[in-house]
Protein backbone atom coordinates (compact mmCIF):
# COMPACT_ATOMS: atom_id res chain seq x y z
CA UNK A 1 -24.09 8.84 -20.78
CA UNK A 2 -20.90 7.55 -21.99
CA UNK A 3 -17.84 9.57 -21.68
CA UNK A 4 -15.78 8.93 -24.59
CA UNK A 5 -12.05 8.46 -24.45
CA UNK A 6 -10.50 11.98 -24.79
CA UNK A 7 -6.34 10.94 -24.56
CA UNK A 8 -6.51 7.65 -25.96
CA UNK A 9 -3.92 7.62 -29.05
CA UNK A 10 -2.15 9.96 -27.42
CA UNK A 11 -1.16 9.45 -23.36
CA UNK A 12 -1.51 5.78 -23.76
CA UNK A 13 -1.92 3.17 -26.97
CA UNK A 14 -5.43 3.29 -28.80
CA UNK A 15 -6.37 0.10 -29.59
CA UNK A 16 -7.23 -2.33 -26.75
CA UNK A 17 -4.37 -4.87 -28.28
CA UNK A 18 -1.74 -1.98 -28.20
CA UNK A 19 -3.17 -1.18 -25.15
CA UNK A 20 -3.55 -4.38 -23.13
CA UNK A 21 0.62 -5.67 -24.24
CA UNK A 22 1.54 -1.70 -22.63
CA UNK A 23 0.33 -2.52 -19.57
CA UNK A 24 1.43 -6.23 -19.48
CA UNK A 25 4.86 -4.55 -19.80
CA UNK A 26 4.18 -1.82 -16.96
CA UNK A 27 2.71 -4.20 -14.37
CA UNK A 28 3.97 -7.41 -12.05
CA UNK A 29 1.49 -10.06 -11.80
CA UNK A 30 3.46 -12.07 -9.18
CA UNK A 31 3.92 -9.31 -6.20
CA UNK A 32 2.28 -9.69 -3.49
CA UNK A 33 -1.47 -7.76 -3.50
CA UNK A 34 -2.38 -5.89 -0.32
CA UNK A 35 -5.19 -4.43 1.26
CA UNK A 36 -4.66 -1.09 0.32
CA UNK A 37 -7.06 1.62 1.05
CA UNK A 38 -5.67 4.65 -0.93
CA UNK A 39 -2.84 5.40 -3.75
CA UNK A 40 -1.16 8.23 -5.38
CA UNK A 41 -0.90 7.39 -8.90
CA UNK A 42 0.57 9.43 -11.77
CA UNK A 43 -1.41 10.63 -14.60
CA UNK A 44 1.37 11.30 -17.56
CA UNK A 45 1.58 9.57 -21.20
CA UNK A 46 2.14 5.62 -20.14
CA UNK A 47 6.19 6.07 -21.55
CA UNK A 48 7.08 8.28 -18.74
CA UNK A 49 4.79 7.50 -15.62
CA UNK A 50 3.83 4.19 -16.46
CA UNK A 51 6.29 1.63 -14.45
CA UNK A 52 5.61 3.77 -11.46
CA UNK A 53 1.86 3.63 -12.20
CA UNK A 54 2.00 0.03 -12.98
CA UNK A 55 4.60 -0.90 -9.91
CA UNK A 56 1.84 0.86 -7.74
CA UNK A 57 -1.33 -0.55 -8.75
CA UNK A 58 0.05 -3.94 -9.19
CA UNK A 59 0.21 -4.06 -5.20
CA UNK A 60 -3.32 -3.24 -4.70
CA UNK A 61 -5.74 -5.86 -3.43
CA UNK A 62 -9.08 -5.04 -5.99
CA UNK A 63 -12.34 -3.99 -4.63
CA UNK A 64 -15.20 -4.23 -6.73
CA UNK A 65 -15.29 0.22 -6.80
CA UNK A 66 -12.10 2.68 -7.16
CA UNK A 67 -13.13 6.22 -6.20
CA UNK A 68 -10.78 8.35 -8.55
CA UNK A 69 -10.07 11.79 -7.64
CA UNK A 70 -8.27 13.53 -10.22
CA UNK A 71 -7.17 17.30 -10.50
CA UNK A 72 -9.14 19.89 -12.90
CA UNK A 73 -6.39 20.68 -15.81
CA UNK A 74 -8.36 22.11 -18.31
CA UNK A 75 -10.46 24.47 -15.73
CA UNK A 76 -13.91 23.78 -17.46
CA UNK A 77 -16.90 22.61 -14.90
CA UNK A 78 -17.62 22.75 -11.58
CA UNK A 79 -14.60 23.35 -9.07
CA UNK A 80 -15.55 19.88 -7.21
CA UNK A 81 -17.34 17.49 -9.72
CA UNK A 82 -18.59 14.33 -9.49
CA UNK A 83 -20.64 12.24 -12.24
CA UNK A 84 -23.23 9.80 -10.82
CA UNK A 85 -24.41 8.51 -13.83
CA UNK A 86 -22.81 6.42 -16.85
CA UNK A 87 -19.94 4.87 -18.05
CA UNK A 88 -16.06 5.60 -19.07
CA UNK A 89 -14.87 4.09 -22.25
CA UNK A 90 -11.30 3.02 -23.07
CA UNK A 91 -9.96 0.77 -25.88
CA UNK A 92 -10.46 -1.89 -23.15
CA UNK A 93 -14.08 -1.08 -22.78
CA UNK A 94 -16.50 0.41 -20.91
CA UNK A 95 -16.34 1.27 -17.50
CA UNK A 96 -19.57 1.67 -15.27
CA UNK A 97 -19.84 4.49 -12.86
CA UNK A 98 -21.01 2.90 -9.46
CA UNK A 99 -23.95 4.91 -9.46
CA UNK A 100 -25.60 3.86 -6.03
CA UNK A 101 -22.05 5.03 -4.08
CA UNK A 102 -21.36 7.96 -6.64
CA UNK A 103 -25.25 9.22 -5.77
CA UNK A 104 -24.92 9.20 -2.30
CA UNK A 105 -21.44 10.67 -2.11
CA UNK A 106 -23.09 13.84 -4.18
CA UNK A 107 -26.10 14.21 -1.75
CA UNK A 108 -24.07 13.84 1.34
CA UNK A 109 -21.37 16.75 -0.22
CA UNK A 110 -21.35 20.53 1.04
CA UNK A 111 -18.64 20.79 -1.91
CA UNK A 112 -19.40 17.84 -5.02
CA UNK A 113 -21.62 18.79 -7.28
CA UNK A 114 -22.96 16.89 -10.47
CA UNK A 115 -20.94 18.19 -13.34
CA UNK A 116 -19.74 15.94 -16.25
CA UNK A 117 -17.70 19.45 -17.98
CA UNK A 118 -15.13 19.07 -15.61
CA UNK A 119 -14.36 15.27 -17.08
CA UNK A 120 -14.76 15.98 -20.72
CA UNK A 121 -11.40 16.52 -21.73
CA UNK A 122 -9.79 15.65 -18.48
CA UNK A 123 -7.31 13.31 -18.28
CA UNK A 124 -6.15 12.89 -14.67
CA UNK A 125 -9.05 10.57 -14.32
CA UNK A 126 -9.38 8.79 -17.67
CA UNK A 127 -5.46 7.38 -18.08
CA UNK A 128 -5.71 5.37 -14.80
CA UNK A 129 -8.67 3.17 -15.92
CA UNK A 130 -7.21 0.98 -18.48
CA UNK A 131 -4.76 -0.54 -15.62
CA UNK A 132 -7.80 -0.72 -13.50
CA UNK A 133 -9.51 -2.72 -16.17
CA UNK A 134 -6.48 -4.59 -16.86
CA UNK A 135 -6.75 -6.39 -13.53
CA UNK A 136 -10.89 -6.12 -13.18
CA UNK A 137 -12.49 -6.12 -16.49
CA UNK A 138 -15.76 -5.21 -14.44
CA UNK A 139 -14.81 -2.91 -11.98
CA UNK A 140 -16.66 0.32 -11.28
CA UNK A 141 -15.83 3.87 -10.55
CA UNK A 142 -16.84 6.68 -9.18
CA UNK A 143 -14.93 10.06 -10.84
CA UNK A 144 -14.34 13.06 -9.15
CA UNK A 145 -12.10 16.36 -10.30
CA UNK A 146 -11.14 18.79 -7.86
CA UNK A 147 -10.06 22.32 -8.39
CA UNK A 148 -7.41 24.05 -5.76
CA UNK A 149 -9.45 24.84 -2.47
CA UNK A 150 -8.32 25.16 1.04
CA UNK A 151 -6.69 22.12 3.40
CA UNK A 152 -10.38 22.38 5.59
CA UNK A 153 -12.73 22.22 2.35
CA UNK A 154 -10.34 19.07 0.70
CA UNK A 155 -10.28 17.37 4.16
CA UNK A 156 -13.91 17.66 4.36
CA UNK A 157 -14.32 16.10 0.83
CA UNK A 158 -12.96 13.57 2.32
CA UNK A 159 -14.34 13.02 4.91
CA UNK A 160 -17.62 12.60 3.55
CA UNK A 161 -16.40 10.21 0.62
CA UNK A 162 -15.52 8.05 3.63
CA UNK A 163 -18.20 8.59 5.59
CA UNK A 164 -20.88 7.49 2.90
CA UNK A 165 -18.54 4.17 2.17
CA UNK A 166 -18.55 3.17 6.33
CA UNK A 167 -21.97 3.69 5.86
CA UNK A 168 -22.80 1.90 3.01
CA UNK A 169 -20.58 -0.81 4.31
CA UNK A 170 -18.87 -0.51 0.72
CA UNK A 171 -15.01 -1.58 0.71
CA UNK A 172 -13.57 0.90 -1.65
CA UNK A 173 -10.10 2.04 -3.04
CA UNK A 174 -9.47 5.63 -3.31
CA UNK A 175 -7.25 7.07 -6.25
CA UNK A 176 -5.54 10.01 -6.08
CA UNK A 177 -4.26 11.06 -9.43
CA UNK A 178 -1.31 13.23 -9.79
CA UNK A 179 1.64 14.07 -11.18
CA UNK A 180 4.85 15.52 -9.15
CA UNK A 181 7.08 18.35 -9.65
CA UNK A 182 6.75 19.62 -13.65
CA UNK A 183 9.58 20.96 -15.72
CA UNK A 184 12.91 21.32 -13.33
CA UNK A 185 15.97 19.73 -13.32
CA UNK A 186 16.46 16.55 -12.03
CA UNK A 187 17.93 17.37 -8.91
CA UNK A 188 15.53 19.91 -7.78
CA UNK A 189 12.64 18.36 -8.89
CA UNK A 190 14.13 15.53 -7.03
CA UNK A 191 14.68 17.64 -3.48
CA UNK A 192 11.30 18.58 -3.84
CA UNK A 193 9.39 15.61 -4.32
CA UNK A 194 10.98 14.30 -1.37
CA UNK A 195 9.64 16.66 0.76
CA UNK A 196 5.80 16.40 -0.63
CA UNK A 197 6.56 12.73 -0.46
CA UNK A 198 7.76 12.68 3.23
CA UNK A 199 4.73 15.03 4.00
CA UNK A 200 2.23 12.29 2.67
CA UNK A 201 4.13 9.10 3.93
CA UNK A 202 3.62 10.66 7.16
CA UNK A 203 -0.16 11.34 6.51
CA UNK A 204 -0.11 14.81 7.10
CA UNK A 205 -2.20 16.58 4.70
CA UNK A 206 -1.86 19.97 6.47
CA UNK A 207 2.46 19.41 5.96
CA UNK A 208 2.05 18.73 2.54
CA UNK A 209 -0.33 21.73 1.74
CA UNK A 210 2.62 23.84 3.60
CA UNK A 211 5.67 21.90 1.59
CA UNK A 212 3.44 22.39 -1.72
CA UNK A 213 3.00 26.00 -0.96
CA UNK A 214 6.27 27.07 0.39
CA UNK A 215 8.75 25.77 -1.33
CA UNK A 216 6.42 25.98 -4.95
CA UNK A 217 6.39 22.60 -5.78
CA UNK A 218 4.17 22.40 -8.71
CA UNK A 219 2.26 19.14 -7.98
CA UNK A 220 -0.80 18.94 -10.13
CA UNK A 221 -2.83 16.68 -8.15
CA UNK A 222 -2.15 18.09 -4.52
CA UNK A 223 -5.84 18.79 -4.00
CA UNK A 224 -7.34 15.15 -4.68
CA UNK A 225 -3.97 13.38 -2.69
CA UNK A 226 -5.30 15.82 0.54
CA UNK A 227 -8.84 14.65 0.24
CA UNK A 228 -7.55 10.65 -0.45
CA UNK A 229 -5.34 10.71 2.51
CA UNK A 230 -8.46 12.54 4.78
CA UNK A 231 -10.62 9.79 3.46
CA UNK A 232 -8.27 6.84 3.98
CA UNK A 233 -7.84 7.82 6.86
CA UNK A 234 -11.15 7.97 8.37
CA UNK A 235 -11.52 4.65 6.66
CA UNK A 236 -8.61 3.27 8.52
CA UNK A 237 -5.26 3.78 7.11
CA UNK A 238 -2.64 4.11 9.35
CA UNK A 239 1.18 3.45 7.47
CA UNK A 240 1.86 4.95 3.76
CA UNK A 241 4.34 3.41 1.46
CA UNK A 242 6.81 4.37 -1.21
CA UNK A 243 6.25 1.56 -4.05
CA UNK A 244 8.13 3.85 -6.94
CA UNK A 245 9.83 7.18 -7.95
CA UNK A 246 11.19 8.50 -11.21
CA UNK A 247 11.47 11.07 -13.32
CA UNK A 248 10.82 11.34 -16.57
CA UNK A 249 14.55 12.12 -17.15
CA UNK A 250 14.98 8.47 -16.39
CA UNK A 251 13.12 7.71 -19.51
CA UNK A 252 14.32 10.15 -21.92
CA UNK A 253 17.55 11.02 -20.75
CA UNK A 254 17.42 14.28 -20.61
CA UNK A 255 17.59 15.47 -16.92
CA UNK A 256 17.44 19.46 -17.64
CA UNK A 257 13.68 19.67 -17.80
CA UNK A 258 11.91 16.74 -16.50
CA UNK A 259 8.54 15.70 -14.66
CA UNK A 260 8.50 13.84 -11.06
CA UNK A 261 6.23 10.54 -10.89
CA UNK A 262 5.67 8.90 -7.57
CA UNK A 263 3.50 5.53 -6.68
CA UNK A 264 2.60 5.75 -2.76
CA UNK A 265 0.18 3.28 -1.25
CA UNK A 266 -2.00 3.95 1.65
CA UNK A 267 -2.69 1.08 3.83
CA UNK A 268 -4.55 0.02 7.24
CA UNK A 269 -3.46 -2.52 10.08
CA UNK A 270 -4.16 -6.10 9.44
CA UNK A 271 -6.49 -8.46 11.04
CA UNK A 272 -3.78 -10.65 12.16
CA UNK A 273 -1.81 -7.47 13.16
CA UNK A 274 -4.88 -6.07 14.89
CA UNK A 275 -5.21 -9.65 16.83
CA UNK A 276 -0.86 -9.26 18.13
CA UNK A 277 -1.90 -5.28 19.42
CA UNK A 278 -5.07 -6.47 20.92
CA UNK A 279 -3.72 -9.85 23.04
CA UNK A 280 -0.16 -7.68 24.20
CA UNK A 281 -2.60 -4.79 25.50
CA UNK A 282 -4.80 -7.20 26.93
CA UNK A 283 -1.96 -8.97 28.70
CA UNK A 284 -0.22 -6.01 29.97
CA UNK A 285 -2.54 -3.79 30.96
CA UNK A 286 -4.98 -6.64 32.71
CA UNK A 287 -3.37 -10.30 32.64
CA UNK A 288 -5.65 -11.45 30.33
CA UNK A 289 -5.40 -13.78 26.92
CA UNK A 290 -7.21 -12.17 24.34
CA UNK A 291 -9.86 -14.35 22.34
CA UNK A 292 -10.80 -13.37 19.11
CA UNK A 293 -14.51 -13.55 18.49
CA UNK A 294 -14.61 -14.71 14.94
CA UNK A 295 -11.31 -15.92 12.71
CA UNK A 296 -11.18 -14.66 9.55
CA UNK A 297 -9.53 -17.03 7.04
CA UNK A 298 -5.24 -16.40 7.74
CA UNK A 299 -6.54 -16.81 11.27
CA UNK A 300 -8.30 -20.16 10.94
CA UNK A 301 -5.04 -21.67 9.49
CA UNK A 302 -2.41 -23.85 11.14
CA UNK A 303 1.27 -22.80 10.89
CA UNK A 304 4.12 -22.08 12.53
CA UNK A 305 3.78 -18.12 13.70
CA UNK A 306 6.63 -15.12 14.44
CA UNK A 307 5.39 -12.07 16.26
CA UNK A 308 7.68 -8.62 16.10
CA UNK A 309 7.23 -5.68 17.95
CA UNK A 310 9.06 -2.35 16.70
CA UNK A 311 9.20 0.70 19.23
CA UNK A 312 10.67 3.94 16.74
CA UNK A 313 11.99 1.81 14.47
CA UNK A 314 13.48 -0.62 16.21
CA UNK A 315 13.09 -4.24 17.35
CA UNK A 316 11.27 -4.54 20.86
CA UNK A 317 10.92 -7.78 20.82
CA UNK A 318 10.16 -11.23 18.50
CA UNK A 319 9.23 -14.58 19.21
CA UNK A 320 7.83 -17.70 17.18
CA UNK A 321 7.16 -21.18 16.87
CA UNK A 322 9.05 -22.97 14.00
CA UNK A 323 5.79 -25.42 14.02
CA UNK A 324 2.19 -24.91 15.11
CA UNK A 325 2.39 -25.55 18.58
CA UNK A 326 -2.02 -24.65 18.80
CA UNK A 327 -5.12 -25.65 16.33
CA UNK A 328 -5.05 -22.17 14.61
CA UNK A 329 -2.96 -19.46 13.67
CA UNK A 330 -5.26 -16.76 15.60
CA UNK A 331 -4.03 -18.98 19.21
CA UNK A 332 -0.64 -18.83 17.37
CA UNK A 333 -0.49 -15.26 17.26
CA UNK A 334 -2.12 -14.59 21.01
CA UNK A 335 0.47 -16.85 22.48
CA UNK A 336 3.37 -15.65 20.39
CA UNK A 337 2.61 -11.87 20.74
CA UNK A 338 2.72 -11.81 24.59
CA UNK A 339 5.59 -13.76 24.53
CA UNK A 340 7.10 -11.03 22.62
CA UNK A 341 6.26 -8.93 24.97
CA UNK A 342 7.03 -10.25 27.74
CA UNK A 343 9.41 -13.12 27.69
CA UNK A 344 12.07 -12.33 24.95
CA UNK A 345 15.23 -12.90 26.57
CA UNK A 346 17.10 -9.55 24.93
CA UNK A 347 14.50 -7.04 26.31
CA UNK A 348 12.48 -6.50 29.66
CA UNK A 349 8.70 -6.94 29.70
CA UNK A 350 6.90 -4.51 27.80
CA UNK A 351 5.84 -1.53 30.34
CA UNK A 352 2.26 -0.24 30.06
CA UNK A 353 3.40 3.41 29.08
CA UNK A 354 5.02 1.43 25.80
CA UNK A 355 2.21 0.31 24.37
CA UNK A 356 0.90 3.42 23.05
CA UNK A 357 4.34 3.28 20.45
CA UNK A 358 4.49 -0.19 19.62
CA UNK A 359 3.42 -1.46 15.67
CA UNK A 360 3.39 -5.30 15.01
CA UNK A 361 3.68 -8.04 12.19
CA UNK A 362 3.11 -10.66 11.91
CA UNK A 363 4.93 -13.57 9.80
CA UNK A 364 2.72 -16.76 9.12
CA UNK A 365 5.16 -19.56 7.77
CA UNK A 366 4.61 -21.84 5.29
CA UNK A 367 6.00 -25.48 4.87
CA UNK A 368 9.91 -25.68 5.24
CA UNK A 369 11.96 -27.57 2.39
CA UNK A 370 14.98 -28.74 2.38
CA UNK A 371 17.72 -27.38 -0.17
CA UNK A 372 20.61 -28.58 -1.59
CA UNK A 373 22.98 -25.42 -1.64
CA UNK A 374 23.15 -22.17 -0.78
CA UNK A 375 22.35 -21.04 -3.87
CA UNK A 376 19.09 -22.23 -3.87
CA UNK A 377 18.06 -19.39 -0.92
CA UNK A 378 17.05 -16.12 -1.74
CA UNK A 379 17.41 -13.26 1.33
CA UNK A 380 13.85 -11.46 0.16
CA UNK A 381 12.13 -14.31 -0.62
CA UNK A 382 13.22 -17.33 1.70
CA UNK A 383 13.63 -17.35 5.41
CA UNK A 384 16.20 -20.15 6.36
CA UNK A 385 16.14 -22.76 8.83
CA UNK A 386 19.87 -24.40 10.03
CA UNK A 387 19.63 -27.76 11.40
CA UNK A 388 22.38 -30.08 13.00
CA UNK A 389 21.25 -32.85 14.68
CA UNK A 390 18.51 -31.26 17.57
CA UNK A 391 19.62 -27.90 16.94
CA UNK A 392 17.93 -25.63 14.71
CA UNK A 393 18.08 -21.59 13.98
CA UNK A 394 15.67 -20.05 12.19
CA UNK A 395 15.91 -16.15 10.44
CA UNK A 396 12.52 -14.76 8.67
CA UNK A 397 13.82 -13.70 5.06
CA UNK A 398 13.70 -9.72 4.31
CA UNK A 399 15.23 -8.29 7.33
CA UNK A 400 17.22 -5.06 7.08
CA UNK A 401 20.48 -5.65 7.46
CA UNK A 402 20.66 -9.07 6.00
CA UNK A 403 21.91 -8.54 2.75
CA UNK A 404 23.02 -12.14 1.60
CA UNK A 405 22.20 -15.91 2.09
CA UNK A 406 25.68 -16.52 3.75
CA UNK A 407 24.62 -14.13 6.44
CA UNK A 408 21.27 -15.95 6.74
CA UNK A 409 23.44 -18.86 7.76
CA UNK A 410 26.16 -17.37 9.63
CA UNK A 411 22.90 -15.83 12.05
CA UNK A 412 21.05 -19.15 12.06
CA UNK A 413 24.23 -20.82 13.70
CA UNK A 414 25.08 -18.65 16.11
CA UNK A 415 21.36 -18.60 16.91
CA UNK A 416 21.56 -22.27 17.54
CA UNK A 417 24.67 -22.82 18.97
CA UNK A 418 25.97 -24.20 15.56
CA UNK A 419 29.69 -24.10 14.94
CA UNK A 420 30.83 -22.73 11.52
CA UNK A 421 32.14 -25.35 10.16
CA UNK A 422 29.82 -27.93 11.25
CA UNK A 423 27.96 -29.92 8.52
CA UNK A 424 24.04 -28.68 8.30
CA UNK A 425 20.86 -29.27 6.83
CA UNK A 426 19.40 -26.36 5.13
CA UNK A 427 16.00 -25.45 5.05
CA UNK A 428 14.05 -23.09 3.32
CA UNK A 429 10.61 -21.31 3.33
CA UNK A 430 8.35 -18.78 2.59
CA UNK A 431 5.99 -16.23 4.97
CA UNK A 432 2.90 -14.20 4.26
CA UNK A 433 3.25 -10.66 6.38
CA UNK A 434 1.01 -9.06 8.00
CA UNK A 435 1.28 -5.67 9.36
């Protein structure tokens, strides 16, 4: 079967040229893609939601499948419908339904049930494939429209979406499509998006269901974003992110009557990240260096590393090497991380009833260069390095509370022991994060 394009002409351009130039103007090709295991993504004609629909997906590391969960609108088909069978056409092209997953999914289901009324004329679904072609011509999908249902049947749909993926071993990215508060003005629309947002950064499907239902927000799609954050999840996820919110007053102007849009990504801890928790826990708790027993690729690398630790918020301790000091960045990170813990000079060792609240990241560095002028750093993009003779100071670039080159430098030499109006060197470079 091929399911026809139902909005195309209408919530987004109709011919694939039209198209295609749209979303070159909604999306950023240079950000940085992470490995993202669910999104909220608005569903809305491509004027009004899509920068925040193209600011979110443009973060997302592909998989080969999206499951897209969008909510029932027109109220045709069954209440929780999948199709299994297929393909979605755009102006782009068709897109295949990943039968194999979508088949399983739909056996394994107390709730999904094989239904292709439900989609017809549905939009929630159909609007967020042309950006998913955009970046993967040949990516698949499996569709799925839910109808309101309780927080315990949602969370169970869920559940079993991830279930059947760990067991498939299938790497996935789950799409929840909705919109956010419809038709208030600006500022309570505004008040109330915040609180369904604050419910789902905090991955608590059972707060949002309560924030949804008590203070009437009318978010379309709060039924598929409680089974994608059950799902992600169970497949890992453990920090959600704000990439974009507006309204479609922002747009049009007109602030009396207007629609809430909000891109929120869903992601898990890092390998690298993973390797920093596992070597401080096996250091505090039993004096032991943690080995690793395979490196995935960032790990095999050699570069200078930085490990942070963050208790609540706030720093707990951070320690690097400006240069590889080991083989590999994995032996990097081990070393680096219990330092952290345990050596940095501003904080006592790292008590075993801590380690239950710490997070980590970690920075890998890339190759410093020396720059003419100040006005050759950039505070998000660059960390700096401040040299005079054997002294150095180093400051990783994006830090809150670092707002300006000039305070790069002014930290780097007291850091060092550098006097402020001694002549430096200045050096500049880039990291990859991991968190």
């Amino acid at each position: 079967m091929i399911r026809q394009a139902a909005v195309a002409g209408q919530f987004y351009p109709g011919t694939a040229q039209e198209l295609r130039a749209a979303i070159e103007g909604l999306v950023d090709r240079e950000v940085a893609k992470e490995e993202v295991i669910g999104l909220v993504s608005p569903h809305a004609g491509y004027v009004y939601s899509g920068p925040v629909a193209g600011a979110t997906i443009s973060r997302v590391k592909f998989r080969d499948t999206f499951i897209v969960i969008g909510p029932n609108h027109t109220g045709m088909g069954k209440p929780f419908s999948i199709m299994t069978e297929g393909a979605w056409q755009t102006p782009l092209g068709e897109v295949a339904i990943d039968s194999e997953l979508a088949r399983q999914i739909r056996d394994d289901s107390s709730h999904l049930e094989e239904d292709t009324a439900a989609h017809q004329n549905e939009h929630s679904v159909e609007v967020q494939l042309p950006f998913l072609q955009y970046f993967k011509p040949d990516v698949k999908i499996v569709p799925i429209v839910l109808a309101s249902a309780s927080a315990d049947v949602l969370k169970e749909i869920g559940r079993e979406i991830a279930g059947v993926a760990s067991r498939l071993k299938r790497p996935v990215v789950i799409l929840a499509s909705s919109d956010m508060t419809h038709y208030e003005p600006q500022a309570a629309a505004e008040e109330k998006d915040r609180q369904a947002i604050d419910a789902i950064l905090e991955m608590d499907e059972d707060k949002l269901l309560e924030r949804v239902s008590g203070l009437g927000i009318s978010m379309c799609g709060y039924a598929p974003v409680v089974a994608m954050m059950a799902a992600a999840r169970e497949l890992g996820a453990r920090t959600a992110e704000l990439v974009k919110y507006q309204t479609s007053g922002d747009i049009s102007g007109d602030y009396s009557r207007v629609v809430g849009y909000a891109g929120i990504i869903l992601k898990g801890v890092s390998p690298l990240a993973e390797l920093a928790r596992k070597a401080v826990e096996g250091y505090v708790r039993h004096g032991q260096n943690y080995k690793p027993a395979e490196l995935t690729a960032e790990m095999a690398e050699k570069a200078g590393v930085f490990v942070c630790l963050k208790r609540a918020g706030q720093l707990r301790g951070c320690i690097g090497t400006f240069e590889p000091c080991w083989d590999n960045v994995a032996k990097e990170t081990v070393d680096n991380a219990i330092s952290s813990a345990t050596r940095d000079p501003r904080f006592p060792p790292v008590a075993l009833e801590e380690l239950d609240d710490l997070t980590y990241s970690v920075d890998v560095l890339g190759q410093p260069e020396q720059v003419a002028g100040i006005d050759q750093l950039d505070v998000k993009r660059y960390g700096v390095i401040v040299e005079a003779g054997p002294r150095r100071g180093l400051l990783l670039p994006d830090l809150e509370g670092v707002d300006t080159p000039q305070q790069q430098i002014d930290i780097c030499r007291q850091k060092a022991g550098i006097g402020p109006d001694e002549p430096v060197k200045l050096y500049r470079f880039e990291v990859k994060r991991y968190e």
